[in-house]
Protein backbone atom coordinates (compact mmCIF):
# COMPACT_ATOMS: atom_id res chain seq x y z
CA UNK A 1 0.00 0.00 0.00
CA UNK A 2 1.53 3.35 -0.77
CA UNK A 3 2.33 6.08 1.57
CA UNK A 4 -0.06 8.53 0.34
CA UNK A 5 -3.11 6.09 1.24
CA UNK A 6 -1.30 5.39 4.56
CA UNK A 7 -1.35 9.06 5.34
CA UNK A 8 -5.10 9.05 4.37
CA UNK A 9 -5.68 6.15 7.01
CA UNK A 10 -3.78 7.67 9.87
CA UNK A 11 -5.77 11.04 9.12
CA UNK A 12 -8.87 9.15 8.85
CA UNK A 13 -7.66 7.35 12.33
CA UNK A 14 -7.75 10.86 13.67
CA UNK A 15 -11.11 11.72 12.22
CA UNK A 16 -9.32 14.43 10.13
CA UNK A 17 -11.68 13.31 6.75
CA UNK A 18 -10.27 16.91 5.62
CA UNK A 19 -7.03 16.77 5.10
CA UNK A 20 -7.43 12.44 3.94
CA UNK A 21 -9.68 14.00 1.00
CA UNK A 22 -7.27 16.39 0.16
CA UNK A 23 -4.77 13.49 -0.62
CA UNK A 24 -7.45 11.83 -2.40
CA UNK A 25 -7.53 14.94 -5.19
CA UNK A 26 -4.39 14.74 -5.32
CA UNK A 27 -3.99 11.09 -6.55
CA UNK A 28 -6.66 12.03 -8.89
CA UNK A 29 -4.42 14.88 -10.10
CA UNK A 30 -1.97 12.65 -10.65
CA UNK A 31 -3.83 10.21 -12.61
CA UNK A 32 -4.01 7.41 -9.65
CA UNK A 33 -7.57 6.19 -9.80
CA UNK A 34 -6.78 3.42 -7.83
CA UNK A 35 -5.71 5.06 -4.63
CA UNK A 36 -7.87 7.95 -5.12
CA UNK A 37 -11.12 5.55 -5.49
CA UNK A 38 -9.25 3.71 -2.00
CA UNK A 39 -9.29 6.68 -0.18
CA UNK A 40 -12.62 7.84 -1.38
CA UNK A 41 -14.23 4.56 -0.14
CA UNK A 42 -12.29 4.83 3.12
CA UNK A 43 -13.98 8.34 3.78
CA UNK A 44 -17.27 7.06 3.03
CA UNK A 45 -17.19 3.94 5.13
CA UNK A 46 -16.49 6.59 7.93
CA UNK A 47 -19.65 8.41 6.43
CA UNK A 48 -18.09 11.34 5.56
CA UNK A 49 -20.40 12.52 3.18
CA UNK A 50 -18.38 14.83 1.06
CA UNK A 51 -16.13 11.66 0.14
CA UNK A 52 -19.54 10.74 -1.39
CA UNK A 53 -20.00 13.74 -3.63
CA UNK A 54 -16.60 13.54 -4.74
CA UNK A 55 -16.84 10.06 -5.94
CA UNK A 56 -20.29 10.96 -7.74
CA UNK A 57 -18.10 13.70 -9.02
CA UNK A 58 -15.79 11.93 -10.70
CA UNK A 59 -18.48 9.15 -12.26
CA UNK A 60 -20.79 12.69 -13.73
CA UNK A 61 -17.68 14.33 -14.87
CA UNK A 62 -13.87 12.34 -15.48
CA UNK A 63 -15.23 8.35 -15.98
CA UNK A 64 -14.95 7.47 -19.92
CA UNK A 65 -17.92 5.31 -19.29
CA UNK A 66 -19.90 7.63 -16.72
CA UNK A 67 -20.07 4.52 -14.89
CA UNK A 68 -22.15 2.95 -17.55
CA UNK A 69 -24.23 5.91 -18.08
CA UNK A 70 -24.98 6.43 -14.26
CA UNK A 71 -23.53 9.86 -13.69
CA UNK A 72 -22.53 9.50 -10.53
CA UNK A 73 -26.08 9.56 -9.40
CA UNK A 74 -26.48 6.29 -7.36
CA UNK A 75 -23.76 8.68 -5.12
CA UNK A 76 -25.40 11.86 -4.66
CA UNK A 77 -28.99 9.49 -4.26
CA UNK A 78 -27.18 7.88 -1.05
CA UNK A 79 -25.88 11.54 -0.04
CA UNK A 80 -29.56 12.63 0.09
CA UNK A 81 -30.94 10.38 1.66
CA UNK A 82 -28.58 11.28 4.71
CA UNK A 83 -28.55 15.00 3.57
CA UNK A 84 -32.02 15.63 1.95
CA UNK A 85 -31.66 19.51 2.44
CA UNK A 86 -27.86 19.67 0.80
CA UNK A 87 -28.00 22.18 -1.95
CA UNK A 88 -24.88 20.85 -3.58
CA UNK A 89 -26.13 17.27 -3.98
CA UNK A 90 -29.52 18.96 -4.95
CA UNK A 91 -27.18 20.38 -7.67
CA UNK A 92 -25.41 16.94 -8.68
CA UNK A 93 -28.63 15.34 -9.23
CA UNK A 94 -29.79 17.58 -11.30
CA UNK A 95 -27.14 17.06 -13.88
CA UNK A 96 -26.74 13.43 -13.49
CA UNK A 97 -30.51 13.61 -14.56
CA UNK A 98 -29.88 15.65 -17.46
CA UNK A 99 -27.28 13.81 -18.84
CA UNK A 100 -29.45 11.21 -19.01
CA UNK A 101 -32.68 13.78 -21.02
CA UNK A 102 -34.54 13.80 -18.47
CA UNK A 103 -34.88 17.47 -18.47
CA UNK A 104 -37.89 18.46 -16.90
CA UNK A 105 -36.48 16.30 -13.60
CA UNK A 106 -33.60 18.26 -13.50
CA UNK A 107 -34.87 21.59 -13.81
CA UNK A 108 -37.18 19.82 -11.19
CA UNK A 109 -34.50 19.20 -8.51
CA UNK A 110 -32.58 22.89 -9.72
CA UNK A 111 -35.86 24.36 -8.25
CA UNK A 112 -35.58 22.15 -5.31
CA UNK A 113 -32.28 23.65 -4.84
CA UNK A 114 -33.25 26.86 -5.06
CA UNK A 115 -36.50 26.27 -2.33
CA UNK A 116 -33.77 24.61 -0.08
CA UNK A 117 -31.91 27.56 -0.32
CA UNK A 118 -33.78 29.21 2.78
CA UNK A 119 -32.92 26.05 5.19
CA UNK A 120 -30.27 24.55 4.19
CA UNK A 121 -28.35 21.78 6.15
CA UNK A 122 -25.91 23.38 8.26
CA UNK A 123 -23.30 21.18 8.38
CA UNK A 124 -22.04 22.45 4.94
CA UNK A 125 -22.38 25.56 2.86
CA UNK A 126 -23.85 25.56 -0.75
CA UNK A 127 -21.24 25.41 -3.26
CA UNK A 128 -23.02 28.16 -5.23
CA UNK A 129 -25.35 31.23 -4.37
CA UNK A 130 -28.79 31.02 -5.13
CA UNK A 131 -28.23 33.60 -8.15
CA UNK A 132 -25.91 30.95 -9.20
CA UNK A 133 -28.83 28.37 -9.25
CA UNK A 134 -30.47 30.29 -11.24
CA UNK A 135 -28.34 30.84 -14.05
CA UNK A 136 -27.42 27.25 -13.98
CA UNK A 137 -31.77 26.70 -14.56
CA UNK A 138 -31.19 28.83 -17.82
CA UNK A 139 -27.80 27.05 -18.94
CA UNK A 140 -30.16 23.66 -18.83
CA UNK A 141 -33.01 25.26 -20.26
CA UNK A 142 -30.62 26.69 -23.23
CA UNK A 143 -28.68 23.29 -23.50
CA UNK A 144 -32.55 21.75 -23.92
CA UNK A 145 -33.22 23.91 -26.85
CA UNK A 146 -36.17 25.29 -24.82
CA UNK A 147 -35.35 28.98 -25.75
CA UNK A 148 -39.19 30.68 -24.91
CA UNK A 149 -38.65 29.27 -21.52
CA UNK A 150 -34.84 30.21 -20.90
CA UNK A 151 -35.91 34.10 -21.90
CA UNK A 152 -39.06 33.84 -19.53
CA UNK A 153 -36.02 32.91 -16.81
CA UNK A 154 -33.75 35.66 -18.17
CA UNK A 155 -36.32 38.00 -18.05
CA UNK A 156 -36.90 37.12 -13.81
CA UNK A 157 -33.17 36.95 -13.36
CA UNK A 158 -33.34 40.40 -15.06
CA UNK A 159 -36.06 41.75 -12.67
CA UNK A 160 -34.17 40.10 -9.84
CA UNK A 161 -30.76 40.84 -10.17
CA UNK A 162 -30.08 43.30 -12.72
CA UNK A 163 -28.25 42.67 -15.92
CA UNK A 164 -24.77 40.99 -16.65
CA UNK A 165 -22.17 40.03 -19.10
CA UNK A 166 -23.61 36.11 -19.04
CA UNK A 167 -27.49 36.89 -19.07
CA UNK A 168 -26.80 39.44 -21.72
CA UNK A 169 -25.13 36.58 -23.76
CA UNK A 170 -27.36 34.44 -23.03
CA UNK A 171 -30.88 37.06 -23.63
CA UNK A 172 -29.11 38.21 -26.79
CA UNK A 173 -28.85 34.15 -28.04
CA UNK A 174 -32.30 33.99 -26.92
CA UNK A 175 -33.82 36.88 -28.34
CA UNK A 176 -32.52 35.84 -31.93
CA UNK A 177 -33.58 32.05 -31.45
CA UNK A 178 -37.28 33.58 -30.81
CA UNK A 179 -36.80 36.34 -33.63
CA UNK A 180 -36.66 39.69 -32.14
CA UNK A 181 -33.33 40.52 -33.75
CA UNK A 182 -32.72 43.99 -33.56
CA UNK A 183 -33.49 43.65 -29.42
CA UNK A 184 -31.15 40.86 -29.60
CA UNK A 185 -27.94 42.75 -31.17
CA UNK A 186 -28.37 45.51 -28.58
CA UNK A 187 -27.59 42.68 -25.59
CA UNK A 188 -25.01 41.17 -27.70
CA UNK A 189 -23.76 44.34 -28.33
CA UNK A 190 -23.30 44.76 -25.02
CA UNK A 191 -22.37 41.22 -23.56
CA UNK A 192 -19.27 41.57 -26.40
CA UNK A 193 -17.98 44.54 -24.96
CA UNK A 194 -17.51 42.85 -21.76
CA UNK A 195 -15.91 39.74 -23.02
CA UNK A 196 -15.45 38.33 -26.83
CA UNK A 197 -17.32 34.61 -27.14
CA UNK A 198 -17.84 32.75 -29.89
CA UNK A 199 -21.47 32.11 -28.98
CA UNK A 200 -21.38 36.14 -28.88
CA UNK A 201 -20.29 36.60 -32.53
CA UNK A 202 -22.21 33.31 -33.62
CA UNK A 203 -25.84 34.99 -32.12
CA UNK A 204 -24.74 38.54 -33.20
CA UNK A 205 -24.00 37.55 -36.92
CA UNK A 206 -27.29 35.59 -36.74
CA UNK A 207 -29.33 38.58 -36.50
CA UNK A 208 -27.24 40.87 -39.01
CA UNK A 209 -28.30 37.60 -41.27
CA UNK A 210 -31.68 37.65 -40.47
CA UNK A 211 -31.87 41.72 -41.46
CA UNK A 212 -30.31 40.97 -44.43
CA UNK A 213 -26.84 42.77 -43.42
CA UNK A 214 -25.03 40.04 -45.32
CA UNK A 215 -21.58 41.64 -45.71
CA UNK A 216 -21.48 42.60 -41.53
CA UNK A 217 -23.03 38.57 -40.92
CA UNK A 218 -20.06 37.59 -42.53
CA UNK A 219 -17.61 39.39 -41.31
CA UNK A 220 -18.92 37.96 -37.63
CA UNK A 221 -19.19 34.49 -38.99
CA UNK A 222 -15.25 34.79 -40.03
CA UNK A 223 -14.14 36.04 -36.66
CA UNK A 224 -15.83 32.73 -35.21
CA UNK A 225 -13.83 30.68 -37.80
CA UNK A 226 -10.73 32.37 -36.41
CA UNK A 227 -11.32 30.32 -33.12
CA UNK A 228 -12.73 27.07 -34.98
CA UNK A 229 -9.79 24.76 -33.92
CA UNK A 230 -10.48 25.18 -30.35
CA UNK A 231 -14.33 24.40 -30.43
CA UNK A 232 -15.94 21.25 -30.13
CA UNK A 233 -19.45 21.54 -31.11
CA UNK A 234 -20.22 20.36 -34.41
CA UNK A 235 -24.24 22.46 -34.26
CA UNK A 236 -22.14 25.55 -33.59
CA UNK A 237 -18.80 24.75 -36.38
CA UNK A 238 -21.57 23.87 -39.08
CA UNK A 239 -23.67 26.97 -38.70
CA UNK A 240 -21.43 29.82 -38.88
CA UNK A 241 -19.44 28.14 -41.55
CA UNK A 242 -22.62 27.23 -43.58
CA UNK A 243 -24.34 30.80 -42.97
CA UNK A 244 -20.88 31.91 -44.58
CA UNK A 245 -21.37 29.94 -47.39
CA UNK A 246 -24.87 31.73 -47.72
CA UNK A 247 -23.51 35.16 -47.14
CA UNK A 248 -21.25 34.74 -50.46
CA UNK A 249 -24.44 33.27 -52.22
CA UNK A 250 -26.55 37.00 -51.02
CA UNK A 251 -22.94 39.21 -51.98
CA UNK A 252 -23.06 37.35 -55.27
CA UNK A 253 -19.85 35.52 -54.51
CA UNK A 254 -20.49 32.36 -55.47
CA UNK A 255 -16.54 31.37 -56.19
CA UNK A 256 -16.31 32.16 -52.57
CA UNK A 257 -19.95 30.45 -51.70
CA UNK A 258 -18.25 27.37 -53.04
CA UNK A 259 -15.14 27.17 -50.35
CA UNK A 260 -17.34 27.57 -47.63
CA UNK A 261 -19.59 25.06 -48.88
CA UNK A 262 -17.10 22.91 -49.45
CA UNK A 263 -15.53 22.96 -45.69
CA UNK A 264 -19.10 22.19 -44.42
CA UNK A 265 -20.01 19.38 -46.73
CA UNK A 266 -16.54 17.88 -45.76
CA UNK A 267 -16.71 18.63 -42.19
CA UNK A 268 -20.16 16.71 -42.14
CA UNK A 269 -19.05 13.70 -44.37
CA UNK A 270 -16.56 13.07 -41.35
CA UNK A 271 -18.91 12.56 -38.97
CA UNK A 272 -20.78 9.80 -40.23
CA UNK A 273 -24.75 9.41 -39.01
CA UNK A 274 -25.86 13.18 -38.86
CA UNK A 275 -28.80 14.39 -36.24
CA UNK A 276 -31.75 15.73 -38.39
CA UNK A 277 -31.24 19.33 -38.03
CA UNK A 278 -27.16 19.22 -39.61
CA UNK A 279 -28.49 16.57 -41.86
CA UNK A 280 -30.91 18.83 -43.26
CA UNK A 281 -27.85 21.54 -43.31
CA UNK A 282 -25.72 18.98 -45.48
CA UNK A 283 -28.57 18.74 -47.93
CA UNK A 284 -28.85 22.73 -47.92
CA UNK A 285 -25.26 22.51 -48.80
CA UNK A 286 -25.12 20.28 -51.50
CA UNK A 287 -27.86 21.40 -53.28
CA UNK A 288 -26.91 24.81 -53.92
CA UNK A 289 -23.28 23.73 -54.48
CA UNK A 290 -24.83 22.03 -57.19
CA UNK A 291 -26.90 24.71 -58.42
CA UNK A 292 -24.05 27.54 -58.44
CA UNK A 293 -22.01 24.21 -60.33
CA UNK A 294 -24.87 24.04 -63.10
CA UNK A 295 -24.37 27.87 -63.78
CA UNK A 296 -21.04 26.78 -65.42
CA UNK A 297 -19.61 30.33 -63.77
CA UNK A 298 -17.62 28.69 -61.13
CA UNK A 299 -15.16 26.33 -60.99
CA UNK A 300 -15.10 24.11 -58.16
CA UNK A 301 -10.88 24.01 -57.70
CA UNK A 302 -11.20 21.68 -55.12
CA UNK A 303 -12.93 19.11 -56.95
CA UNK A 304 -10.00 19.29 -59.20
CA UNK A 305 -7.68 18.49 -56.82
CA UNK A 306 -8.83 15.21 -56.87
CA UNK A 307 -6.77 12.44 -59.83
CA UNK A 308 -8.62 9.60 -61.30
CA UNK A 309 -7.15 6.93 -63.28
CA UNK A 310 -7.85 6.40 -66.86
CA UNK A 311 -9.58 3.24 -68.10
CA UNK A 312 -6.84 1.34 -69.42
CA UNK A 313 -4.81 2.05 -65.95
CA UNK A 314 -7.85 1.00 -63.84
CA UNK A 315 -8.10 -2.43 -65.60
CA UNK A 316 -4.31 -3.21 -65.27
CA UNK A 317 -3.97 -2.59 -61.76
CA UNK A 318 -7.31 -4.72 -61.52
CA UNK A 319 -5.48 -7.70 -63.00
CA UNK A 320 -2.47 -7.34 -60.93
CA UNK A 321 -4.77 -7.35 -57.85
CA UNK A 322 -6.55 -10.38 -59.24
CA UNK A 323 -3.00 -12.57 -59.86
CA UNK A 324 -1.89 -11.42 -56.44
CA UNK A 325 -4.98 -12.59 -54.77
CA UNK A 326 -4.40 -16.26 -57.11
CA UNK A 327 -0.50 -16.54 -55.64
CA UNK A 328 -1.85 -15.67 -52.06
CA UNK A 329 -4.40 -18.49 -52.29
CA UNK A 330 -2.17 -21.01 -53.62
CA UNK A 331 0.35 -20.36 -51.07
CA UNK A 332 -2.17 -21.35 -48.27
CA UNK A 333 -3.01 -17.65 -47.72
């Protein structure tokens, strides 16, 4: 047994679960699951209960398999059960619900955490304020595509707390989503002045797309593609490149049109099975590369990249294939 889980037990000995879960991050740190997961289980067999939110912690958030799709939630279950007014765990469970879709549940137990917030158990403090809670409600409700409802939220966070860089993002994205674009560019506007986000730029060249400001769309949609390798999600890659792609089409730049659609058809053919909504994107694309192709006006150069073999070529390197496979065979291959 190492010495770092032997310090754990003598602190544990001394009923110092503090300083024993402080060792415990720091195998995780360090990549030791093993002793970290001893430790953890150590704690909790002493019922220190923060021991069990850590370990629910690590199966929601680090676990490749989320312990097979769990989320840590069997953890922060048993945590309530001996902590039903804990804000944090209230938290947990809300997320390990939501990564599993089961949305309205976890905006059901954010609301729980925010009731809670008036009695909460005293033996620890919430992790995050009650303002916090709220914002996090929004982030879910955003995340859930359930825009009306994350503005009616903005709008009481508003009334509540007064404006800020995040729910000005955030009302801005909203806004657009439900339409009211101009409103929208005025707390985008605003959020960016703050701090520069992608989402920022995405939303704000949105609306100048929706009011037909083409040329200003674009030049928003390009400052996201500046930051492209460092983003993840493919919904938010595809649509600022695509919209690009559209730009050109409304500036009457279809050689241009044609790069962007390009990158998007290409980015999509790499990710296999497509989710409706970028599947229906792909088809956009394709079409109207194929349209501005038919107009004979535009050459697609990347297309020409590609090399094909003539006919005679083809067939030879057919028949060497074939007398290789023959040799192979009678070889015991």
């Amino acid at each position: 047994m190492s010495d770092a889980v032997e310090q754990a037990k003598l602190y544990i000995q001394d009923e110092n679960y503090k300083e024993a879960l402080k060792i415990a991050k720091k195998r995780h740190s360090k990549d030791d699951i093993e002793e970290y997961m001893t430790i953890l289980d150590l704690l909790i067999d002493e019922d220190y209960l923060l021991a069990l939110e850590e370990k629910g912690m690590y199966y929601q958030y680090y676990d490749e398999t989320h312990d097979n799709g769990d989320y840590g939630e069997k953890y922060f279950d048993e945590y309530l059960k001996k902590q039903p007014r804990s804000i944090n765990a209230l938290c947990d469970k809300a997320m390990s619900r939501f990564n599993k879709n089961k949305v309205d549940e976890a905006l059901e137990y954010m609301d729980k955490a925010e009731e809670k917030y008036k009695s909460y158990s005293p033996i620890e403090k919430p992790r995050i304020s009650k303002k916090e809670i709220k914002m996090s409600k929004i982030e879910l409700l955003i995340q859930a595509k359930r825009y009306e409802e994350a503005l009616t939220n903005l709008n009481n966070y508003e009334n509540t707390y007064g404006g800020d860089t995040k729910s000005d993002l955030y009302k801005g994205q909203m806004l657009q989503k439900n339409g009211e674009n101009n409103k929208a560019l005025e707390y985008l506007e605003r959020s960016l002045q703050n701090e520069d986000t992608v989402i920022g730029y995405n939303s704000k060249a949105d609306a100048l797309y929706e009011l037909g400001e083409y040329k200003e769309a674009l030049k928003n949609y390009n400052h996201c593609i500046e930051y492209e390798s460092k983003i993840d999600d493919l919904e938010l890659l595809t649509n600022f490149n695509y919209k690009s792609a559209f730009c050109c089409v409304k500036l009457k730049d279809e050689s241009e049109a044609i790069k962007y659609l390009n990158k998007t058809i290409n980015m999509l053919n790499k990710h296999g099975r497509l989710p409706k909504d970028l599947e229906q994107i792909y088809q956009k694309c394709s079409f109207e590369k194929e349209r501005i192709m038919k107009t004979g006006e535009v050459k697609d150069r990347e297309f020409r990249k590609t090399r094909f073999f003539s006919a005679r070529t083809s067939i030879i390197i057919l028949i060497i294939i074939l007398i290789m496979y023959v040799i192979l065979k009678m070889n015991g291959y």
